[in-house]
C-alpha atoms as a PDB file:
ATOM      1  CA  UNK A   1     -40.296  41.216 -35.239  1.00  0.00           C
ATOM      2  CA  UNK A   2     -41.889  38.754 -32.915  1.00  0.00           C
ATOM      3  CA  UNK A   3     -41.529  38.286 -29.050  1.00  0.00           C
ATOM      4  CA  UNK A   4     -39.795  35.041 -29.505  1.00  0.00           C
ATOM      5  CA  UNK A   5     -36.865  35.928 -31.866  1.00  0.00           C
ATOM      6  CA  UNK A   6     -36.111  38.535 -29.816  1.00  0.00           C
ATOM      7  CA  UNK A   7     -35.417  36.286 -26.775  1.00  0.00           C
ATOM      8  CA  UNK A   8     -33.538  33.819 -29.108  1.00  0.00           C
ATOM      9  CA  UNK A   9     -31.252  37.043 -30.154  1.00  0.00           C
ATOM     10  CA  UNK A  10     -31.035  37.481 -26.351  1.00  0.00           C
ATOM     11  CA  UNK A  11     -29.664  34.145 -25.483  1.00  0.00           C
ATOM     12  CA  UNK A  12     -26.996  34.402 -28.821  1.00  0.00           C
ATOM     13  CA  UNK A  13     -26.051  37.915 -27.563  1.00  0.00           C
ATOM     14  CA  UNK A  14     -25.463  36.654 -24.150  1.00  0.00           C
ATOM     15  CA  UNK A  15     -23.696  33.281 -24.778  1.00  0.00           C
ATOM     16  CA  UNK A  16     -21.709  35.186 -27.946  1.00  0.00           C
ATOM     17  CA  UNK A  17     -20.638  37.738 -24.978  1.00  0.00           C
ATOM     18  CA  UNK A  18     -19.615  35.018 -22.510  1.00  0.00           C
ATOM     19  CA  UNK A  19     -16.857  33.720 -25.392  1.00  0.00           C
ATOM     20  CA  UNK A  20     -15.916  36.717 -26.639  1.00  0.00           C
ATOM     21  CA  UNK A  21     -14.876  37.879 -22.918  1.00  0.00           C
ATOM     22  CA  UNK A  22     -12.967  34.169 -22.759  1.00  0.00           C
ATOM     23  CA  UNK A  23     -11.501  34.655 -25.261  1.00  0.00           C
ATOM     24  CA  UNK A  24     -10.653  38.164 -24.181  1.00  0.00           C
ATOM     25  CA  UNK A  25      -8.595  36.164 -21.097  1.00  0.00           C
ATOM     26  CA  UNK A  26      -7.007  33.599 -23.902  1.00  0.00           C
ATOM     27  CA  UNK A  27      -5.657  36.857 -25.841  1.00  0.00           C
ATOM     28  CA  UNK A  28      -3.197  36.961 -22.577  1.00  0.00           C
ATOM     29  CA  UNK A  29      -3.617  41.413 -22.755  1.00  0.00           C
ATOM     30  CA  UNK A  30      -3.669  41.210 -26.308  1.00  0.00           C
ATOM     31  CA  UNK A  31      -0.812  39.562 -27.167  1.00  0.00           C
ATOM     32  CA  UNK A  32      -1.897  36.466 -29.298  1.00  0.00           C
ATOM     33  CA  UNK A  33      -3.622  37.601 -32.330  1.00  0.00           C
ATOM     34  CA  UNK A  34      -5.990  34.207 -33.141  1.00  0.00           C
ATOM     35  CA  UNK A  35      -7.975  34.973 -29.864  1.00  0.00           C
ATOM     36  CA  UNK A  36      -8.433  38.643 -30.360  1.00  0.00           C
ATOM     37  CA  UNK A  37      -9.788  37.872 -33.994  1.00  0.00           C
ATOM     38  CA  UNK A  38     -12.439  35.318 -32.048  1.00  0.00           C
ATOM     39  CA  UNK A  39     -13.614  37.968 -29.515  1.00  0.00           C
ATOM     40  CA  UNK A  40     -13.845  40.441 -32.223  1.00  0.00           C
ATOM     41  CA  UNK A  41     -15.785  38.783 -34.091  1.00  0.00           C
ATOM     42  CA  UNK A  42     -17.454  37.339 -31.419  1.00  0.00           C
ATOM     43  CA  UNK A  43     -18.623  40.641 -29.801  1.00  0.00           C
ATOM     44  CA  UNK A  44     -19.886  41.792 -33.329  1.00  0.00           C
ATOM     45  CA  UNK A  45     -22.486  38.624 -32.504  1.00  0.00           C
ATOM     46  CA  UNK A  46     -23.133  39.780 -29.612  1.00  0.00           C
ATOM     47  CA  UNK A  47     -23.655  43.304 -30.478  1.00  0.00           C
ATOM     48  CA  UNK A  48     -25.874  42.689 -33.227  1.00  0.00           C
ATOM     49  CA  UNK A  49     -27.662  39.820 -31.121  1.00  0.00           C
ATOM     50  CA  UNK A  50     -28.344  42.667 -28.614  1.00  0.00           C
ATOM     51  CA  UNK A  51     -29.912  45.021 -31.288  1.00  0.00           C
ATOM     52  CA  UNK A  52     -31.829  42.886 -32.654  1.00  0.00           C
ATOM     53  CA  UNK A  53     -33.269  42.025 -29.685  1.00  0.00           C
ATOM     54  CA  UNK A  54     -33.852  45.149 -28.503  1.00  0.00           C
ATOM     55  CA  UNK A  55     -35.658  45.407 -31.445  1.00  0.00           C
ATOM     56  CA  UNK A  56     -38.609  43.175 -30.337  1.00  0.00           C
ATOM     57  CA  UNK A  57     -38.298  43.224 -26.616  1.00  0.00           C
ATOM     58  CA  UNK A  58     -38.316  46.722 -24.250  1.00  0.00           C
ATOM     59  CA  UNK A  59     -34.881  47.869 -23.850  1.00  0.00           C
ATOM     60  CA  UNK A  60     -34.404  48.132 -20.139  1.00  0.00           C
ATOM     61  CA  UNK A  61     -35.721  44.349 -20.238  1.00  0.00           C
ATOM     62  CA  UNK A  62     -33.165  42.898 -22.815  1.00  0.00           C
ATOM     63  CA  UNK A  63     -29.802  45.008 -21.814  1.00  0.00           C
ATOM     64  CA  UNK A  64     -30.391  44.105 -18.185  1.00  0.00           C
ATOM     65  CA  UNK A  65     -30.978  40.675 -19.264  1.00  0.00           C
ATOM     66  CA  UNK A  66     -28.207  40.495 -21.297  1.00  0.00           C
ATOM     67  CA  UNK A  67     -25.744  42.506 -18.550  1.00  0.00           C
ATOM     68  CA  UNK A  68     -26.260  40.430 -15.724  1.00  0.00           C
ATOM     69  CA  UNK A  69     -26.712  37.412 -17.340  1.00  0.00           C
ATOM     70  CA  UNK A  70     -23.159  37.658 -19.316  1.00  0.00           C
ATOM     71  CA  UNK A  71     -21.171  38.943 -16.030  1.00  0.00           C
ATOM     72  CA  UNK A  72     -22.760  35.731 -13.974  1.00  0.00           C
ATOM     73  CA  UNK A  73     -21.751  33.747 -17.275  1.00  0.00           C
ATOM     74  CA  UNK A  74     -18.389  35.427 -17.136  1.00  0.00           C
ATOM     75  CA  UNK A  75     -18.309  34.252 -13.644  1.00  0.00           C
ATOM     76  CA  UNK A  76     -19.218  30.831 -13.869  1.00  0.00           C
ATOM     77  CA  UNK A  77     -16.734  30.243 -16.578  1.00  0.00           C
ATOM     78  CA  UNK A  78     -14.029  31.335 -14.645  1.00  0.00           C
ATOM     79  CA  UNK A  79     -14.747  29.372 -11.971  1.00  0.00           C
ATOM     80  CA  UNK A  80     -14.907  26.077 -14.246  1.00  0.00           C
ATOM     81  CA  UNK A  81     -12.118  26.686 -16.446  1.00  0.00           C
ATOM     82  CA  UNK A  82      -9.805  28.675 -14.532  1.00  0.00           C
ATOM     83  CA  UNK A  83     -10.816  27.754 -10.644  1.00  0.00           C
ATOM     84  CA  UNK A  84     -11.092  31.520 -10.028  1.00  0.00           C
ATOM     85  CA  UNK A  85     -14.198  31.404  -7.116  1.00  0.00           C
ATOM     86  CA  UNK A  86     -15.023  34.250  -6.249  1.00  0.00           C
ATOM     87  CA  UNK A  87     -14.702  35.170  -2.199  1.00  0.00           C
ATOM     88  CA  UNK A  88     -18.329  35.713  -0.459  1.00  0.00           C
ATOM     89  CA  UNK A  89     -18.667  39.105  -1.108  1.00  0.00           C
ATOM     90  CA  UNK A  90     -18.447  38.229  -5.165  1.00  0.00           C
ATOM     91  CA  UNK A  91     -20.926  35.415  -4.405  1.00  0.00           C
ATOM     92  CA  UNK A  92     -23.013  37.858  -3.356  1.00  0.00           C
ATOM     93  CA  UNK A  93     -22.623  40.340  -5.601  1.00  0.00           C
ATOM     94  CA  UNK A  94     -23.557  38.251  -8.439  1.00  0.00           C
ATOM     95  CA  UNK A  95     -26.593  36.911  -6.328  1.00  0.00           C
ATOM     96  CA  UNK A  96     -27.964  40.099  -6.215  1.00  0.00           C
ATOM     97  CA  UNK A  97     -27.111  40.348  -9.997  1.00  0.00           C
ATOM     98  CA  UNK A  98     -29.345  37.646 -10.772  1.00  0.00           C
ATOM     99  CA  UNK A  99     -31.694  38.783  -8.074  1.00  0.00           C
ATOM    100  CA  UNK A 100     -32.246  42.245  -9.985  1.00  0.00           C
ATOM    101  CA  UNK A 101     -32.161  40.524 -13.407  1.00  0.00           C
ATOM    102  CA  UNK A 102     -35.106  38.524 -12.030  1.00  0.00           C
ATOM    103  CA  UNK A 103     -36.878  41.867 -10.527  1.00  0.00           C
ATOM    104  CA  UNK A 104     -36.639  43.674 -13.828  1.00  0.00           C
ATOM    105  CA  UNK A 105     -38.075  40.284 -15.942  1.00  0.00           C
ATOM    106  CA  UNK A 106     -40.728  39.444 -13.887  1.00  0.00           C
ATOM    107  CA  UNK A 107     -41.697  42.496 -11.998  1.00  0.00           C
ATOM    108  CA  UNK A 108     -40.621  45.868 -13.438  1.00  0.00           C
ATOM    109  CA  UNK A 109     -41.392  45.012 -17.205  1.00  0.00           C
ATOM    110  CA  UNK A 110     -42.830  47.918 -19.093  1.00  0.00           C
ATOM    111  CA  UNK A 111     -45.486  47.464 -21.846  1.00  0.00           C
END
């Protein structure tokens, strides 16, 4: 598989991930059964986006990726939809989220 539809499994695993865990919040603990049928199915996406991708691109490069991307994804949604901002020491967390997702992309790829 080539380079390129690995990254475009990436960036389906990561946005399917980023639903399925809203619609994990919709599901209100698992109590409505339409949302927990979307994140189901949704995280099967994502799960065999992830694969995939890790099929074509180094592992340690697409699961980081795809980890810190989907929590700061998480985070951002939460903040839109349900004006849940994180206090400064969240901020920063997911700063230094991106900050090692960056570090592994650009500077401790492996071959």
């Amino acid at each position: 598989m080539k380079p390129l539809f690995g990254y475009l499994y990436l960036a389906v695993g990561i946005f399917s991930g980023i639903a399925a865990n809203s619609f994990a919040k919709v599901s209100e603990g698992f109590t409505k059964p339409i949302p927990i049928v979307y994140m189901y199915l949704l995280m099967m996406v994502c799960l065999f986006c992830i694969a995939k991708a890790m099929h074509a691109l180094p592992v340690g490069f697409a699961y980081s990726t795809y980890s810190g991307l989907t929590v700061a994804g998480v985070v951002a949604f939460a903040m839109i939809k349900y004006n849940q901002v994180p206090n400064i020491y969240g901020l920063i967390g997911i700063i230094l989220i991106i900050i090692g997702v960056i570090m592994v992309n650009y500077l401790g790829r492996l071959n």
